[in-house]
Protein backbone atom coordinates (compact mmCIF):
# COMPACT_ATOMS: atom_id res chain seq x y z
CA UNK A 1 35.09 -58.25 216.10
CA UNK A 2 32.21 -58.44 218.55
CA UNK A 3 33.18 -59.11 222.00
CA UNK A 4 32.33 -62.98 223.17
CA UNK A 5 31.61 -63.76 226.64
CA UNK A 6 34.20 -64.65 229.27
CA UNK A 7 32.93 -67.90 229.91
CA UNK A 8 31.65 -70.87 228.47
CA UNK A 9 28.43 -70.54 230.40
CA UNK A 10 28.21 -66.65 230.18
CA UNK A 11 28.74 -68.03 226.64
CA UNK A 12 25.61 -70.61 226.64
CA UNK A 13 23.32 -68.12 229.08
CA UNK A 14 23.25 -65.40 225.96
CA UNK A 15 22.07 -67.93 223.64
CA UNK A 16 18.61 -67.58 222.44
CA UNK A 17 16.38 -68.80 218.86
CA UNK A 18 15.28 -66.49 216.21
CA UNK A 19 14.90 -66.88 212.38
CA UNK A 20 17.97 -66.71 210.22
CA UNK A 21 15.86 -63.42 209.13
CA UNK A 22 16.30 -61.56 212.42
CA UNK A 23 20.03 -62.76 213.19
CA UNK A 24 20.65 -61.49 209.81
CA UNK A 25 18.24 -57.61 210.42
CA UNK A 26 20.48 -58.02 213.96
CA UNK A 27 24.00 -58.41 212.47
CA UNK A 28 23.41 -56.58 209.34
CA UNK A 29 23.90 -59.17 207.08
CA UNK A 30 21.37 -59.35 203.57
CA UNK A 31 22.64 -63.29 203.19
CA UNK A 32 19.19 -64.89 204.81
CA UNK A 33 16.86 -62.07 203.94
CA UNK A 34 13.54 -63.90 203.18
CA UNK A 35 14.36 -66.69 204.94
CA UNK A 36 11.86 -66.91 207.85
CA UNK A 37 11.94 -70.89 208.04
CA UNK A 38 15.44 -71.43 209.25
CA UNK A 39 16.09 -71.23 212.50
CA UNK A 40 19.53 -70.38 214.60
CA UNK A 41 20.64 -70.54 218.25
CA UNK A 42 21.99 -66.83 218.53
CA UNK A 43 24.92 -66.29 220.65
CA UNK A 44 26.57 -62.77 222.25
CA UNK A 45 24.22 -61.49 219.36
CA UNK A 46 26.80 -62.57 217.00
CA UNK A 47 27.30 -66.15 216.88
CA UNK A 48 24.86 -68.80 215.50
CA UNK A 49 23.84 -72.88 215.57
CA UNK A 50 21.93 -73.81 212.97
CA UNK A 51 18.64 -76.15 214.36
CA UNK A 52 17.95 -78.48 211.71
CA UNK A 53 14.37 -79.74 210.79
CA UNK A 54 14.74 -83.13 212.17
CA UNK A 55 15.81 -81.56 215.74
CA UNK A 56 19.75 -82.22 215.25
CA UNK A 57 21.56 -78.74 215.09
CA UNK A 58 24.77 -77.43 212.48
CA UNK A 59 27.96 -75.89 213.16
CA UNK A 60 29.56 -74.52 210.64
CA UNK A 61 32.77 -72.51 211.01
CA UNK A 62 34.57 -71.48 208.27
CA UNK A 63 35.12 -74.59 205.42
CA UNK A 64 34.38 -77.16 208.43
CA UNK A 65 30.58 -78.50 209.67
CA UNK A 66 29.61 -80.46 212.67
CA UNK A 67 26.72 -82.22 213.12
CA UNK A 68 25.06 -83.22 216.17
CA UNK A 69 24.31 -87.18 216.64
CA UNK A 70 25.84 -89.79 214.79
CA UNK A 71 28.63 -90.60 213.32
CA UNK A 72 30.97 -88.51 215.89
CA UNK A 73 27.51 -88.52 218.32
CA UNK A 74 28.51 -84.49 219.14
CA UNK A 75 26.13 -83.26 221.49
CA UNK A 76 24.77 -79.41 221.39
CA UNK A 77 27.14 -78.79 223.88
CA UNK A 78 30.38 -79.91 221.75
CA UNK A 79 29.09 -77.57 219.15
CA UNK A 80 28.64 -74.72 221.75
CA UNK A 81 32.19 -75.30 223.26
CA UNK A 82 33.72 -75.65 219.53
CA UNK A 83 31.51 -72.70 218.47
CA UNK A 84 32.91 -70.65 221.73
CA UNK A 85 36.73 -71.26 221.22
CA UNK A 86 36.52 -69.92 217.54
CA UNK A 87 34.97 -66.91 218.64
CA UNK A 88 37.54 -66.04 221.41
CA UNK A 89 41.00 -63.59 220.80
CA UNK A 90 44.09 -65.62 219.81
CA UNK A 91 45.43 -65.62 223.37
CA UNK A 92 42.25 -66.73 225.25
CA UNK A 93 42.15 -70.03 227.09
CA UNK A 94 39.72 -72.90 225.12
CA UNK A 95 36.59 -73.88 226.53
CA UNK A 96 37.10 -76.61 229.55
C-alpha cells in the first residue's frame, strides 16, 4: 500500500486537484479514462475527494459516502480527517 503521511496536516499539505483522468494515468488505474470533467482532491498521490459540481465535495470509502453540508453539515475537513484514518496501518493513531 502506498505510504500516507505522518500527519494530518502533512496529510492536507500533499493535497492538490487534477481530473479523475490524471489521478487515474498517476495511479494506474483505466476506471476514469475519458473522464476529463470530474474533478478530485489528490492526496499522498494516492488518495482522492471527489469535488462535486455544485462546490460540495464526496468521500467515498469502501461501501460508505460522505457528503459535505447538510444533513450531517461535514465540512472538507471531516472528510480529510475520515479520508486520513482509513488510509493509515492498523496500529496508527486516528486523526486528532
Amino acid at each position: 500500500m502506498q505510504e500516507v503521511s505522518q500527519t494530518i496536516d502533512e496529510f492536507r499539505a500533499t493535497r492538490r486537484e487534477m481530473s479523475a483522468q490524471n489521478f487515474g494515468g498517476l495511479v494506474k488505474d483505466l476506471a476514469w479514462e475519458g473522464d476529463p470533467e470530474t474533478v478530485f482532491l489528490v492526496y499522498d498521490d494516492a488518495f482522492y475527494i471527489e469535488k462535486l459540481d455544485d462546490g460540495r465535495f464526496l468521500l467515498t470509502i469502501e461501501n460508505q459516502g460522505w457528503i459535505t453540508g447538510d444533513p450531517d453539515d461535514l465540512t472538507l475537513e471531516d472528510l480529510e480527517a475520515r479520508l486520513f484514518d482509513w488510509a493509515q496501518p492498523e496500529d496508527a493513531a486516528p486523526a486528532p
